[in-house]
PDB file of N, CA and C in Angstrom:
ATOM      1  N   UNK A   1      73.644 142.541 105.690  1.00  0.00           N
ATOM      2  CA  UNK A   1      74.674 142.530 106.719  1.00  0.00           C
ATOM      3  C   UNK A   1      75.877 143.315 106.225  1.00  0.00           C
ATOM      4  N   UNK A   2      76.604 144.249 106.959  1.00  0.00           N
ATOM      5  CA  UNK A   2      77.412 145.144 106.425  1.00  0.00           C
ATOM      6  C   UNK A   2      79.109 144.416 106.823  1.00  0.00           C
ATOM      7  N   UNK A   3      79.826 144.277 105.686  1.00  0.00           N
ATOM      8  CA  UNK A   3      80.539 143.522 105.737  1.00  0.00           C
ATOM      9  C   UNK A   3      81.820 144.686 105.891  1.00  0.00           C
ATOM     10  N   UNK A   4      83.232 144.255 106.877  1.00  0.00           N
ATOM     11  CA  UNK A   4      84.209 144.887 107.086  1.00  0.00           C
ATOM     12  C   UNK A   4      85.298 144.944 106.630  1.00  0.00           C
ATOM     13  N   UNK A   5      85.745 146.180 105.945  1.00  0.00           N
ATOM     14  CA  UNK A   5      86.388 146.451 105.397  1.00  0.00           C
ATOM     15  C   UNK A   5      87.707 145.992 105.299  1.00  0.00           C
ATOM     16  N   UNK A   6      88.706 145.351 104.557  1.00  0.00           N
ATOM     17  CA  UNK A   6      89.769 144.473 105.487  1.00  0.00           C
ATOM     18  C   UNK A   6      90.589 145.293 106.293  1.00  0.00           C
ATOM     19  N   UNK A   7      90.658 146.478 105.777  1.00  0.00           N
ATOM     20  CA  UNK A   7      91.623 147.406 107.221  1.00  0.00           C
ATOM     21  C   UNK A   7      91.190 148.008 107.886  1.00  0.00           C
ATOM     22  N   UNK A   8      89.603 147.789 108.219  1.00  0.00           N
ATOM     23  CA  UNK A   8      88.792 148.458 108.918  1.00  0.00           C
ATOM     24  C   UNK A   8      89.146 148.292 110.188  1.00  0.00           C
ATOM     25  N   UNK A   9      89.782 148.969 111.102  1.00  0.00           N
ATOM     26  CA  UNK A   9      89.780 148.369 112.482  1.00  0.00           C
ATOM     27  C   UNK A   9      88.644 148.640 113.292  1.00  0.00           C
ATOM     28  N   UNK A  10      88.733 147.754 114.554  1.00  0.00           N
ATOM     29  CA  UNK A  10      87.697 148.016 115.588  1.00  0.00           C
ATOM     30  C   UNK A  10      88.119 149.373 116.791  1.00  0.00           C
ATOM     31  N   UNK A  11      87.483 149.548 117.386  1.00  0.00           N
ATOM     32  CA  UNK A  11      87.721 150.615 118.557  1.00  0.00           C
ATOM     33  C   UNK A  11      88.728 149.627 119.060  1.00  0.00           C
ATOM     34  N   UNK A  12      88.698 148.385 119.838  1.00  0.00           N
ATOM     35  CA  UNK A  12      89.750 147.576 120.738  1.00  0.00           C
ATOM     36  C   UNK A  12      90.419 147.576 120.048  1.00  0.00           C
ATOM     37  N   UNK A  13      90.845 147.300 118.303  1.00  0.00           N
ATOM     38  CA  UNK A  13      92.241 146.731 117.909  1.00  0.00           C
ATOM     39  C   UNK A  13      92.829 148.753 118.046  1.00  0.00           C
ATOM     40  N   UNK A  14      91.876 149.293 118.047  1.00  0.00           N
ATOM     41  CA  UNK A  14      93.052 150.835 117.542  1.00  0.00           C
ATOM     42  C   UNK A  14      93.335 151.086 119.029  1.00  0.00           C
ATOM     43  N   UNK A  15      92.917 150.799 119.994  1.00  0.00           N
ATOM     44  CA  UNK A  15      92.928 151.026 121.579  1.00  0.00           C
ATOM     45  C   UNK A  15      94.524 149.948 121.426  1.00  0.00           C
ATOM     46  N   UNK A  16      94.472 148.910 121.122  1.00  0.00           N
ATOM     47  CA  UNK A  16      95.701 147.655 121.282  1.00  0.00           C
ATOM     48  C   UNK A  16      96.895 148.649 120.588  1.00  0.00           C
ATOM     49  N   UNK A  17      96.351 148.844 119.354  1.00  0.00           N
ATOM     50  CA  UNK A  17      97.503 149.608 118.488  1.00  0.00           C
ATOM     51  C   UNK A  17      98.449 150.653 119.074  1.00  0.00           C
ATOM     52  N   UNK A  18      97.384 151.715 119.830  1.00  0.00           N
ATOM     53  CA  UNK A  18      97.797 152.709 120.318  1.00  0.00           C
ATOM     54  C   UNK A  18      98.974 152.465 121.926  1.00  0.00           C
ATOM     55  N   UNK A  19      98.257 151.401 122.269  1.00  0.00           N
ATOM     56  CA  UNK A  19      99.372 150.761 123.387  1.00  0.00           C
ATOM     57  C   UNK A  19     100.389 150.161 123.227  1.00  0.00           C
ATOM     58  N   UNK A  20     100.530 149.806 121.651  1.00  0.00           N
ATOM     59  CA  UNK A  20     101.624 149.197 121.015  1.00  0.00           C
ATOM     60  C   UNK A  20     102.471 150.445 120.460  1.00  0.00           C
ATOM     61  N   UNK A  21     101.873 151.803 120.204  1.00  0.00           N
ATOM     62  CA  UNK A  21     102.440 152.695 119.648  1.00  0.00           C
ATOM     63  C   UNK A  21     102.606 151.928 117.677  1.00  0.00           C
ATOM     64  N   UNK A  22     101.579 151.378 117.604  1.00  0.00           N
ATOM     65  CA  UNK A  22     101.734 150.967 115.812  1.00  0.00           C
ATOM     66  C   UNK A  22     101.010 151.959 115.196  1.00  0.00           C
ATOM     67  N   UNK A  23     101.426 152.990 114.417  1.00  0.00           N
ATOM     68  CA  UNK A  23     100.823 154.236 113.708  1.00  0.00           C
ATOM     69  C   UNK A  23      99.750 153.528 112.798  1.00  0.00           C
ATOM     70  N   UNK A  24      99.289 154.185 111.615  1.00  0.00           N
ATOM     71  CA  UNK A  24      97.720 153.837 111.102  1.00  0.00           C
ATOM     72  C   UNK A  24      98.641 153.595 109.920  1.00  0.00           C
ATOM     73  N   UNK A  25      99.883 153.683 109.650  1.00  0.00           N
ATOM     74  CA  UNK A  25     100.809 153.241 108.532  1.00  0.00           C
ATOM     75  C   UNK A  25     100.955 152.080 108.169  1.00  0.00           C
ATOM     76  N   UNK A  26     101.094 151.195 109.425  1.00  0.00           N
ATOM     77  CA  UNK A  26     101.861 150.329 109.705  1.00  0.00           C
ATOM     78  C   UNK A  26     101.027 148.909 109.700  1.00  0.00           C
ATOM     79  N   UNK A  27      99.967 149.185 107.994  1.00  0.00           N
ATOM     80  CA  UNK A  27      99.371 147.987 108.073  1.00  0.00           C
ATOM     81  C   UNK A  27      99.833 146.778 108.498  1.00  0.00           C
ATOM     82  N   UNK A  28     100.836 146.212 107.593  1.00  0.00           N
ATOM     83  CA  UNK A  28     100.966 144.848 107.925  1.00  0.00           C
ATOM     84  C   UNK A  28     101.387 144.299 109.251  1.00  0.00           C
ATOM     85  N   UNK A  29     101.582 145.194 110.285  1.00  0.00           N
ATOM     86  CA  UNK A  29     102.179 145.195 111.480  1.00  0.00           C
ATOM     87  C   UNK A  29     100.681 144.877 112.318  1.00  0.00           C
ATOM     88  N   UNK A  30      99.875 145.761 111.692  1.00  0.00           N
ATOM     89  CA  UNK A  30      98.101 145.804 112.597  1.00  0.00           C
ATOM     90  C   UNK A  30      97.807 144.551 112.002  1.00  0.00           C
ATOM     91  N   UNK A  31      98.249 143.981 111.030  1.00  0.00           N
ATOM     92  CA  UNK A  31      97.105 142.684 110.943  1.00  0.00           C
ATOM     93  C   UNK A  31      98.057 141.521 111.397  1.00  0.00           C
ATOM     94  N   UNK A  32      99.218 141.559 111.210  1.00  0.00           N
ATOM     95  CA  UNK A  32     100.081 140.543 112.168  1.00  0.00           C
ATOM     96  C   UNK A  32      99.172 140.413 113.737  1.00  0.00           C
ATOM     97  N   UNK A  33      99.383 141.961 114.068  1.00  0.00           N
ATOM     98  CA  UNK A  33      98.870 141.338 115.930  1.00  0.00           C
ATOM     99  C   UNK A  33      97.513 141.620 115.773  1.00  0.00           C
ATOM    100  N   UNK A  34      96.248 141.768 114.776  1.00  0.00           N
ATOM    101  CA  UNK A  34      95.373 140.989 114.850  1.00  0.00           C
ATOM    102  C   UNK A  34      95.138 139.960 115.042  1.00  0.00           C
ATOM    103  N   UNK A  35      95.778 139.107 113.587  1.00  0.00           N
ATOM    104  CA  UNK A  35      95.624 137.962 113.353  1.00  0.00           C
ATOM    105  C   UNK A  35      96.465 137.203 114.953  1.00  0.00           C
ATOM    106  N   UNK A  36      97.014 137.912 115.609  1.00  0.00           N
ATOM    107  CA  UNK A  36      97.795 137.334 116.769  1.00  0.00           C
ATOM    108  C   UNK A  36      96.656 136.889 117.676  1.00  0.00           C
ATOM    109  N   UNK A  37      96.517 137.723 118.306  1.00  0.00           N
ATOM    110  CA  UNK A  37      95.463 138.081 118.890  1.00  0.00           C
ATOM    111  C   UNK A  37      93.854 137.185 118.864  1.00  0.00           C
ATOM    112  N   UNK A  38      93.658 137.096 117.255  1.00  0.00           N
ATOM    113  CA  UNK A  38      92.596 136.173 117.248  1.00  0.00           C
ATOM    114  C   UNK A  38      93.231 134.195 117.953  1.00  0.00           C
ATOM    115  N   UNK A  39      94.738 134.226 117.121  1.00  0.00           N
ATOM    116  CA  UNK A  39      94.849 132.778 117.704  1.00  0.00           C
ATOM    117  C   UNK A  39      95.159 132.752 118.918  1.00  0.00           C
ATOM    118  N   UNK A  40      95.717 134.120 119.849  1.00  0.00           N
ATOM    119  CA  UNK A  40      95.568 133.995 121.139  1.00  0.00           C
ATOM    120  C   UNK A  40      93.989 133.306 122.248  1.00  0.00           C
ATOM    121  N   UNK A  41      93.434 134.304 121.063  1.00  0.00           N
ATOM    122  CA  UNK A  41      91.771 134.012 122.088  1.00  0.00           C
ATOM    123  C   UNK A  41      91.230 132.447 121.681  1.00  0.00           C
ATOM    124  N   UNK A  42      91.845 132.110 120.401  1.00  0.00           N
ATOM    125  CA  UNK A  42      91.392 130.658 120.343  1.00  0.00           C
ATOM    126  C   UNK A  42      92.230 129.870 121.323  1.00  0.00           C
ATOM    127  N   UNK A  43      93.434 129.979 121.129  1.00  0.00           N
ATOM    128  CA  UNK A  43      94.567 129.205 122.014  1.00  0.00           C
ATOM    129  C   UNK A  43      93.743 129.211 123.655  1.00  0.00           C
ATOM    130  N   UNK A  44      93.466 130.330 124.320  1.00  0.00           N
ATOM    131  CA  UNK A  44      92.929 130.674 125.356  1.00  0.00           C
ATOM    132  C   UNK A  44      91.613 129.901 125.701  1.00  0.00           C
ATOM    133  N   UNK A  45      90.465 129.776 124.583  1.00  0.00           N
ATOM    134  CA  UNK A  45      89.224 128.982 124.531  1.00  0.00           C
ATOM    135  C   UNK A  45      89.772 127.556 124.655  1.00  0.00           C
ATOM    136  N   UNK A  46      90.165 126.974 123.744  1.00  0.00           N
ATOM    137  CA  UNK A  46      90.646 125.570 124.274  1.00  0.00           C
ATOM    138  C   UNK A  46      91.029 125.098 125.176  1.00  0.00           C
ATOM    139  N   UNK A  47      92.026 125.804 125.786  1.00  0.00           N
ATOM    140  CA  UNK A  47      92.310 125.563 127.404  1.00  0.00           C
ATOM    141  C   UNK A  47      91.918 125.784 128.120  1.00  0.00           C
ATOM    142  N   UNK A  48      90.799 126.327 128.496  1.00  0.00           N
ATOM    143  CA  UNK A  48      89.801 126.386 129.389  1.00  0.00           C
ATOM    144  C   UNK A  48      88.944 125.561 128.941  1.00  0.00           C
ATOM    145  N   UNK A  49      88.850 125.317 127.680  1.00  0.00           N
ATOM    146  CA  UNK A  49      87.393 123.691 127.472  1.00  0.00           C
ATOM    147  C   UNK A  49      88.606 122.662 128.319  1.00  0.00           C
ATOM    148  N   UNK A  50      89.713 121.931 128.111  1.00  0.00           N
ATOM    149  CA  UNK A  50      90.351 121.005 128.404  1.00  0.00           C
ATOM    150  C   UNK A  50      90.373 121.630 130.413  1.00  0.00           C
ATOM    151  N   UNK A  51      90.586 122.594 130.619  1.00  0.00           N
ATOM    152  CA  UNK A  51      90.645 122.490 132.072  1.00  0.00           C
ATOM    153  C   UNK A  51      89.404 122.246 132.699  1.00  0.00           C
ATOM    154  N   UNK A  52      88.306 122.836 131.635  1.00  0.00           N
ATOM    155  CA  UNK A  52      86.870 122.735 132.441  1.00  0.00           C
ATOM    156  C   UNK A  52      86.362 121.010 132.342  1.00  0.00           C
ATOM    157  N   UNK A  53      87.254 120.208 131.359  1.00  0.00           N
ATOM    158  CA  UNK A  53      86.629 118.992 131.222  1.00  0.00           C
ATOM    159  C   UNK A  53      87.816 118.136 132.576  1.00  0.00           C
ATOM    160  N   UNK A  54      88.392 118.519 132.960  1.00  0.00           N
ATOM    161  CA  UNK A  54      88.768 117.582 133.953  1.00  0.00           C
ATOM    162  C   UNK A  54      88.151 117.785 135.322  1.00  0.00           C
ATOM    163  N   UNK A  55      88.373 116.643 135.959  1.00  0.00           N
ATOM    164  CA  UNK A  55      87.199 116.416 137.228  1.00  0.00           C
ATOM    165  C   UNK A  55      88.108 117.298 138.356  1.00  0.00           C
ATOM    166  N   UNK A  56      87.253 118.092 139.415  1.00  0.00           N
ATOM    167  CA  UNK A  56      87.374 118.788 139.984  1.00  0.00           C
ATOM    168  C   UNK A  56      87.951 118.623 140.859  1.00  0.00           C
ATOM    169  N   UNK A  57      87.645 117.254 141.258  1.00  0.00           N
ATOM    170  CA  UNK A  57      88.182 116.632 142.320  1.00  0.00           C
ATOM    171  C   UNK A  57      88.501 114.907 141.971  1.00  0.00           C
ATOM    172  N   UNK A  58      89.604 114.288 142.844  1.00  0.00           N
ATOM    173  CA  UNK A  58      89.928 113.014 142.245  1.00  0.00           C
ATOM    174  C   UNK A  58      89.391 112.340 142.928  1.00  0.00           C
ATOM    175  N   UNK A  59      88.634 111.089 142.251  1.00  0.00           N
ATOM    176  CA  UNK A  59      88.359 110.256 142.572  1.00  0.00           C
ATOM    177  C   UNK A  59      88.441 108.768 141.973  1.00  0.00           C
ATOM    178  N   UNK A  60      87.802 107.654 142.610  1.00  0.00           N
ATOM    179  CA  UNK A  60      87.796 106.281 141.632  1.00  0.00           C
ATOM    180  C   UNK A  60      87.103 106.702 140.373  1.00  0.00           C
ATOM    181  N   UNK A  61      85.875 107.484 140.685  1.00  0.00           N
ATOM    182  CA  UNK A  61      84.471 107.452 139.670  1.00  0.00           C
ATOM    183  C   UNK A  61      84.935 108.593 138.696  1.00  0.00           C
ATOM    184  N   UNK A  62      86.112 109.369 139.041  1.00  0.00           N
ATOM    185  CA  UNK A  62      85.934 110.966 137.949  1.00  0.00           C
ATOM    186  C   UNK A  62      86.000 110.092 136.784  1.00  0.00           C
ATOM    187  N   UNK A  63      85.779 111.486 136.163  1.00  0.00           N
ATOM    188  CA  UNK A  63      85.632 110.836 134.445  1.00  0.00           C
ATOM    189  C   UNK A  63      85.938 112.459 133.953  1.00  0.00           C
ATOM    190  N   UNK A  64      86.371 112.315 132.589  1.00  0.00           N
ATOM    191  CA  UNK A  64      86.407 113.450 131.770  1.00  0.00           C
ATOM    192  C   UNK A  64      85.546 113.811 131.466  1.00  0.00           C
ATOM    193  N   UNK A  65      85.214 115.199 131.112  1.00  0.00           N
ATOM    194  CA  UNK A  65      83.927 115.751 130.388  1.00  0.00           C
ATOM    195  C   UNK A  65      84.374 115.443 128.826  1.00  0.00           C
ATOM    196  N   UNK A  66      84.255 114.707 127.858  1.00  0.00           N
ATOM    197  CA  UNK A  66      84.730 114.327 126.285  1.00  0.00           C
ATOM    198  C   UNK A  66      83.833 115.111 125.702  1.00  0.00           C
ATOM    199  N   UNK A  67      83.177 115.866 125.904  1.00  0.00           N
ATOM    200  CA  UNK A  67      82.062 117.074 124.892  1.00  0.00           C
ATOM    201  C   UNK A  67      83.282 117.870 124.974  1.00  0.00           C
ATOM    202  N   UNK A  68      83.703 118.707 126.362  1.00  0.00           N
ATOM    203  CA  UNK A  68      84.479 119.743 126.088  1.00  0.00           C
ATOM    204  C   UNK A  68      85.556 119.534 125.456  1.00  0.00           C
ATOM    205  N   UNK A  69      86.139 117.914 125.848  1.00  0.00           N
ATOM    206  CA  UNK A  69      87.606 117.857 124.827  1.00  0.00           C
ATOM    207  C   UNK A  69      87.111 118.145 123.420  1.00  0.00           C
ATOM    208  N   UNK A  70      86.194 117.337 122.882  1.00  0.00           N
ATOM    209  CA  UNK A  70      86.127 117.573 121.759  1.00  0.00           C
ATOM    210  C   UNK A  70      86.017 118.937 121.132  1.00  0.00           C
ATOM    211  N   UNK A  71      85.566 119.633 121.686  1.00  0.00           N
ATOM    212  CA  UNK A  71      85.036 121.328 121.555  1.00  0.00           C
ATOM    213  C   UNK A  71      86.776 121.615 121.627  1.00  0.00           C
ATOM    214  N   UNK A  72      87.005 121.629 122.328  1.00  0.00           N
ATOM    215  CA  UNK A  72      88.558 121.985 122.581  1.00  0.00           C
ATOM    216  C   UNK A  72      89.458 121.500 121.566  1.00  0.00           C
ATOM    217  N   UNK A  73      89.451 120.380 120.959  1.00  0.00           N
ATOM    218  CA  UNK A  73      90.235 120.005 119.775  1.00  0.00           C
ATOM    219  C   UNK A  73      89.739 120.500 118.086  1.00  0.00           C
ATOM    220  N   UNK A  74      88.204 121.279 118.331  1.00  0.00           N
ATOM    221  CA  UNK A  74      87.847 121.498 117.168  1.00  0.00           C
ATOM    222  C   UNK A  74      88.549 123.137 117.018  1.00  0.00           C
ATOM    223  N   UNK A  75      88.452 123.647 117.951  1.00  0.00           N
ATOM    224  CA  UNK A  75      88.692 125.261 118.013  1.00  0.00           C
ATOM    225  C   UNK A  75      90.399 125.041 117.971  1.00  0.00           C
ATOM    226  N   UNK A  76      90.790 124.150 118.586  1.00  0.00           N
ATOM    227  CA  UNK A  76      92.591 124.065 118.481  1.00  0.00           C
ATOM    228  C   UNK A  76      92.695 123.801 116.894  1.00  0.00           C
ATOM    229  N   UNK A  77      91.957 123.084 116.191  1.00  0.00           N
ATOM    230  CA  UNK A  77      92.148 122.714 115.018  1.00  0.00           C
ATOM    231  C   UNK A  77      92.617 123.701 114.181  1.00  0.00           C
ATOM    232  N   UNK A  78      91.445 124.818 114.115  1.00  0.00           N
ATOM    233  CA  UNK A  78      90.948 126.121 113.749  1.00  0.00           C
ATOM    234  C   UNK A  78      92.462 126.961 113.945  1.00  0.00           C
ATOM    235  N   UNK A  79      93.139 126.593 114.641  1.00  0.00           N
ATOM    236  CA  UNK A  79      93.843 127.725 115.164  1.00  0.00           C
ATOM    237  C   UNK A  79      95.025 128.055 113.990  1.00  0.00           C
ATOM    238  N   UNK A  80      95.537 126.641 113.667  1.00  0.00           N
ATOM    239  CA  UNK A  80      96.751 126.709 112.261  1.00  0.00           C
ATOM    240  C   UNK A  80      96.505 127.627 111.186  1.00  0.00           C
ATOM    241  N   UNK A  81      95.566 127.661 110.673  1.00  0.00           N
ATOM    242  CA  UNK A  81      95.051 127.938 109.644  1.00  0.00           C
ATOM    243  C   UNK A  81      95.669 128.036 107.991  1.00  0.00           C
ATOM    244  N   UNK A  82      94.936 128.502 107.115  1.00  0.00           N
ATOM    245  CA  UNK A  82      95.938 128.383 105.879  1.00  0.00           C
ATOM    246  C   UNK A  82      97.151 129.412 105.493  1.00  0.00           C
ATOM    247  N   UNK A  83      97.851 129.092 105.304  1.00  0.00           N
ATOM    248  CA  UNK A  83      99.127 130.147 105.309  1.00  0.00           C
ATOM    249  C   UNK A  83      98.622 131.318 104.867  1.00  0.00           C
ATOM    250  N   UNK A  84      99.024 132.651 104.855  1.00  0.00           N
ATOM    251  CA  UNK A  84     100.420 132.348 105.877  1.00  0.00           C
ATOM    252  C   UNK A  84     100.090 132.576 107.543  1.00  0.00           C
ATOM    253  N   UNK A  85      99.007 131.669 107.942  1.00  0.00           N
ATOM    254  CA  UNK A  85      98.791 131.366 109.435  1.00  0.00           C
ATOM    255  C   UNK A  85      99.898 131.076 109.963  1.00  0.00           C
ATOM    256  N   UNK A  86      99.451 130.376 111.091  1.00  0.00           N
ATOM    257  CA  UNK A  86     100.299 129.421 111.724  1.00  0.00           C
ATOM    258  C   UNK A  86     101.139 128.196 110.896  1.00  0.00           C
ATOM    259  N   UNK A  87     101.997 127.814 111.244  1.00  0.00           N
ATOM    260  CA  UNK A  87     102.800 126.853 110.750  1.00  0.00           C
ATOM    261  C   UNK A  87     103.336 125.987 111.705  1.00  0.00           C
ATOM    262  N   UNK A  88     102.816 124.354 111.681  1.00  0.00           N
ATOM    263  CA  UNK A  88     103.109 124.099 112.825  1.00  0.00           C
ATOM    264  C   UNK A  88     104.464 123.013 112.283  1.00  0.00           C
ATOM    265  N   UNK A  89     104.802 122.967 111.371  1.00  0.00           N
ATOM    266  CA  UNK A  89     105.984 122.105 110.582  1.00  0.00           C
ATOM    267  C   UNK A  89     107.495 122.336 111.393  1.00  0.00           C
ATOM    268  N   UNK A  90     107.555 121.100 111.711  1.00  0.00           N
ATOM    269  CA  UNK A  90     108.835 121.082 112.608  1.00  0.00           C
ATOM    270  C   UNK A  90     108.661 120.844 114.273  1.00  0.00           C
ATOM    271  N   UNK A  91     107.569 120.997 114.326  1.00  0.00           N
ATOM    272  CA  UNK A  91     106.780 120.840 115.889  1.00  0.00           C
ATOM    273  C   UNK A  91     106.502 119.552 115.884  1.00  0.00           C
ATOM    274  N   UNK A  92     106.960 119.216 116.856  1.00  0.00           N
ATOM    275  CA  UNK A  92     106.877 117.069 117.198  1.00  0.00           C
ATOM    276  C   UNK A  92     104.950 116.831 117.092  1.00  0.00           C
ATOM    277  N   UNK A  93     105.293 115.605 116.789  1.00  0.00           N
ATOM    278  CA  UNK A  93     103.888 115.243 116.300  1.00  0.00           C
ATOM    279  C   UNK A  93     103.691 115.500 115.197  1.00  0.00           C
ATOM    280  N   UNK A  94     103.626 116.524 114.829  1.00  0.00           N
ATOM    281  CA  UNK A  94     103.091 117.156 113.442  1.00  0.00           C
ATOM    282  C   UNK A  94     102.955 116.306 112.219  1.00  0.00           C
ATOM    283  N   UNK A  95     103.962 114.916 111.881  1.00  0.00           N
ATOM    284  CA  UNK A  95     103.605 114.512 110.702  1.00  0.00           C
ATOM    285  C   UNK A  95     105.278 114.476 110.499  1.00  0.00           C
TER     286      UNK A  95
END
């Protein structure tokens, strides 16, 4: 399996880049809105598991779909990651 280079970009991230106007210089800038980008699409997956698990319509009988929450809280999990990820310190709840 051919493994990628860490500044290897893809056709979409140099297509993103180029709409950002970020030159091929400007590593740490391309892997900032990579790495953006990836917790966007996770952020994005979860909320659609949590919207797809609520009932469509209200009733006495709805019920949650709890597969998708759970799916949805594992990929939200994912999203922090180890520094210098996300940082969620100072955000209520947190601990």
């Amino acid at each position: 399996m051919a493994t990628k280079k860490k500044d290897a970009w893809t056709k979409e991230e140099e297509a993103v880049f180029a709409a950002f106007g970020i030159g091929a210089g400007e590593v740490g800038l391309r892997r900032f809105i990579s790495g953006q980008r990836k917790i966007n699409g996770r952020l994005y997956a979860a909320i659609e598991l949590i919207l797809d698990s609520l009932p469509k319509e209200h009733s006495k009988t709805s019920t949650l779909d709890f597969k998708k929450l759970a799916t949805a809280e594992k990929i939200n999990d994912g999203v922090p990651g180890p520094p210098p990820g996300c940082d969620k310190t100072g955000l209520p709840g947190s601990g």
